[in-house]
C-alpha atoms as a PDB file:
ATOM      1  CA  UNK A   1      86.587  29.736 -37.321  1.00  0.00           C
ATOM      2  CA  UNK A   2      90.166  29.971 -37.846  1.00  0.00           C
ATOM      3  CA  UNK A   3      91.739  33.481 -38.831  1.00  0.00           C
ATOM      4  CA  UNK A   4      92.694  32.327 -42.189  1.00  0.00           C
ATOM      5  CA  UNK A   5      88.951  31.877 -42.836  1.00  0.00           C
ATOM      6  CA  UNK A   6      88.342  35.125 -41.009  1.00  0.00           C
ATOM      7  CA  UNK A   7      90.447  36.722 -43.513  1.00  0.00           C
ATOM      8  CA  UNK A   8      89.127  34.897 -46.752  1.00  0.00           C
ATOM      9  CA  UNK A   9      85.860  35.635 -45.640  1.00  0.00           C
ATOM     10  CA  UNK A  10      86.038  39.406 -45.365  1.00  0.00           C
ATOM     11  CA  UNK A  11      86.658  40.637 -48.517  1.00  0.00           C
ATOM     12  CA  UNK A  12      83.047  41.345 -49.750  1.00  0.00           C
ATOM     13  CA  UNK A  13      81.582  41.763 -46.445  1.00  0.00           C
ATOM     14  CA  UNK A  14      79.414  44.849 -45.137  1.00  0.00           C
ATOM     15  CA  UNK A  15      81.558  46.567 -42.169  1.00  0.00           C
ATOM     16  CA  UNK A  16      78.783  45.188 -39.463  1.00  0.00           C
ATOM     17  CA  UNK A  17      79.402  41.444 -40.825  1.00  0.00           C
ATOM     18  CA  UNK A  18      83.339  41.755 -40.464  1.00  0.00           C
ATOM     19  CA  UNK A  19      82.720  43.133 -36.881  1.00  0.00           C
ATOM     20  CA  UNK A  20      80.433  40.260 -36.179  1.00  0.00           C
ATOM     21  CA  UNK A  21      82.783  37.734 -37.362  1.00  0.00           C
ATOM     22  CA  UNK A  22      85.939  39.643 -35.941  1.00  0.00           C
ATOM     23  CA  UNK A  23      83.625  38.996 -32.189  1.00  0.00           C
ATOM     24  CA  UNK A  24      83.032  35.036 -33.004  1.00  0.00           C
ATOM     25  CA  UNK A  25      86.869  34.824 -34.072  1.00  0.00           C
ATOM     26  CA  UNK A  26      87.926  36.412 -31.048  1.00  0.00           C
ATOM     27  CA  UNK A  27      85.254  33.832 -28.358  1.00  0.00           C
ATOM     28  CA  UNK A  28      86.181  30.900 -30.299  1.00  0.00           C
ATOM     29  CA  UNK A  29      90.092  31.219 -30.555  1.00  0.00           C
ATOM     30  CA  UNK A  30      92.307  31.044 -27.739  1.00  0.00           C
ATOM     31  CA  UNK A  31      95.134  32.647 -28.992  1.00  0.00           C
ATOM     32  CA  UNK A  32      92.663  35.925 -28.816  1.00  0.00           C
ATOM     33  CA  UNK A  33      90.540  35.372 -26.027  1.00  0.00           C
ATOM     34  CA  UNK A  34      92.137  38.089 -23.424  1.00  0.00           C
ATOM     35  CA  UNK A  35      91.235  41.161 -26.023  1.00  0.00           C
ATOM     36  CA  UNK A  36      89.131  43.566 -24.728  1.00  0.00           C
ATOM     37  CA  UNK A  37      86.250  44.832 -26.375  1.00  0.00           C
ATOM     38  CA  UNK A  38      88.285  48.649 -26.989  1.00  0.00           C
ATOM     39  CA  UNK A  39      91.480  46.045 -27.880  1.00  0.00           C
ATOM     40  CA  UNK A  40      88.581  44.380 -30.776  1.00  0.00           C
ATOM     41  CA  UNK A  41      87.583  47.467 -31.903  1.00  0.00           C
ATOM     42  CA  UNK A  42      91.354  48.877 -32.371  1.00  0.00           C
ATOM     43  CA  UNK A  43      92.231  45.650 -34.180  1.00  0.00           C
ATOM     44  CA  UNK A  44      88.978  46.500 -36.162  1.00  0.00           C
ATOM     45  CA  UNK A  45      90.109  49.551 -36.852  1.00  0.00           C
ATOM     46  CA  UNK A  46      92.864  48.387 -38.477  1.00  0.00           C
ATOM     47  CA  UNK A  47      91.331  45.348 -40.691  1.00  0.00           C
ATOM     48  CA  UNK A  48      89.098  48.447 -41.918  1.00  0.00           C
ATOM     49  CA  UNK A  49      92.067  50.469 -42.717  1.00  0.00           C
ATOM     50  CA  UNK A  50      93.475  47.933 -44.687  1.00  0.00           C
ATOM     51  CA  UNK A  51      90.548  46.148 -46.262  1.00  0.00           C
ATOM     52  CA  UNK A  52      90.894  47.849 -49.595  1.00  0.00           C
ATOM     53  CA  UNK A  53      94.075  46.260 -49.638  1.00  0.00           C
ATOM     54  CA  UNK A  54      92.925  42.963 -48.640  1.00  0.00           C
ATOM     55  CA  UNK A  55      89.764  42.869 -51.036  1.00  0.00           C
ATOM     56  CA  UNK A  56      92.501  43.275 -54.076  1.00  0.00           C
ATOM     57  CA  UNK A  57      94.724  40.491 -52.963  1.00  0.00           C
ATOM     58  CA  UNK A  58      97.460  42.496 -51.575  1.00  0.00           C
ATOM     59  CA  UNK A  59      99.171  42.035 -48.405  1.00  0.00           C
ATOM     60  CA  UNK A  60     100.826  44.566 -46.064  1.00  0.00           C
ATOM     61  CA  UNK A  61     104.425  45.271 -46.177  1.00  0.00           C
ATOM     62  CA  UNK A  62     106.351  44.690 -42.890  1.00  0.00           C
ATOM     63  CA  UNK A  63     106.885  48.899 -43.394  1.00  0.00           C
ATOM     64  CA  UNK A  64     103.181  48.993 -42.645  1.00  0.00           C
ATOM     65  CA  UNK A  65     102.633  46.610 -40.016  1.00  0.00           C
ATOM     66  CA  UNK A  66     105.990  48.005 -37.912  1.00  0.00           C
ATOM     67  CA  UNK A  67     104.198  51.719 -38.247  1.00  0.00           C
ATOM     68  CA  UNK A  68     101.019  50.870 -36.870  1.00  0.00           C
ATOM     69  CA  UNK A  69     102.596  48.796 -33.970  1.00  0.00           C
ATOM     70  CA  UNK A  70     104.589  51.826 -33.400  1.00  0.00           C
ATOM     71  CA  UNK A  71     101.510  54.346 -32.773  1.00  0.00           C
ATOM     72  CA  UNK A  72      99.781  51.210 -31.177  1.00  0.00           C
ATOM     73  CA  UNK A  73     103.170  51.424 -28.941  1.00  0.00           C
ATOM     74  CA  UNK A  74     103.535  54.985 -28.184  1.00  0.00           C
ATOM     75  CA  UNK A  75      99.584  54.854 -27.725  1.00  0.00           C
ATOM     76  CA  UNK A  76      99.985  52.046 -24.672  1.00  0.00           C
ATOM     77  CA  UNK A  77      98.890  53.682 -22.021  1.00  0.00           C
ATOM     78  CA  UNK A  78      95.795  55.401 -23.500  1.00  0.00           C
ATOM     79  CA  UNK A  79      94.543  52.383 -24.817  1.00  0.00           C
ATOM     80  CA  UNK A  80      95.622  50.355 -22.150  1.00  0.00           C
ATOM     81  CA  UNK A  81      97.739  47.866 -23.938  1.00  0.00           C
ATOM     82  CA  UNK A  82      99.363  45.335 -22.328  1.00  0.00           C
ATOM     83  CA  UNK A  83     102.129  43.546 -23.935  1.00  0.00           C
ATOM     84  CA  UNK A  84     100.336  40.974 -24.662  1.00  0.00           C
ATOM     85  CA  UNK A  85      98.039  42.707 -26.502  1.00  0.00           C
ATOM     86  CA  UNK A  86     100.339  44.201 -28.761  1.00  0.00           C
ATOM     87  CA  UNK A  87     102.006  40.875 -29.478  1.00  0.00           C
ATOM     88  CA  UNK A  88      98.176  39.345 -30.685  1.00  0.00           C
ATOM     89  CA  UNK A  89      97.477  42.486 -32.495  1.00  0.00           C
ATOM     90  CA  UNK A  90     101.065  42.242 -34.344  1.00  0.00           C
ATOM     91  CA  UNK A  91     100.124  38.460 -35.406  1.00  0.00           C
ATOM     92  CA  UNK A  92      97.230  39.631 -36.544  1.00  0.00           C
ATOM     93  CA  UNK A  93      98.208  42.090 -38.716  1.00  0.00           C
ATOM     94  CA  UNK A  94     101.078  40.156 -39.626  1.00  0.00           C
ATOM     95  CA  UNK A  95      98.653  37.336 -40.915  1.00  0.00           C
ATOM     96  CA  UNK A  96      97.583  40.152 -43.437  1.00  0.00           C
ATOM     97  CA  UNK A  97     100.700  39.990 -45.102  1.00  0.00           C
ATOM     98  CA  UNK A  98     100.238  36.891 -47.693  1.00  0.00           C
END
């Protein structure tokens, strides 16, 4: 499954499908493999944040996306964030823009 598909899929499904699908997205594709399961569950966080926004069509604004990567930075060390990380978390939400 490709992310795009992840995305499109999404938008009328029940939180514990979207988690489901987030876990299959994240085995299958490479770009995503080295996310832990608290790194999933963060990036989950934020597709549920956002997924009023995403049901209605509407992308996020790069205002958005540079806020949460800037608590996601200052947060670093709790969460145990490697660079890395942030970088695949930032693509991800930056696919959400449209």
């Amino acid at each position: 499954m490709e992310f795009e598909e992840f995305l499109d899929s999404i938008k009328d499904q029940p939180s514990y499908i979207i988690e489901r699908k987030l876990n299959s997205l994240v085995k299958k594709n490479y770009n995503f493999k080295n996310l832990s399961s608290d790194n999933k569950k963060l990036v989950l966080g934020l597709i549920k944040k956002y997924r009023p926004k995403i049901k209605r069509g509407i992308g996020l604004s790069d205002y958005l996306i540079r806020k949460d990567m800037y608590q996601l930075y200052q947060g670093r060390y709790e969460h145990d964030l490697t660079k890395r990380d942030r970088q695949q978390i930032k693509a991800i939400l930056e696919s959400l823009k449209k």
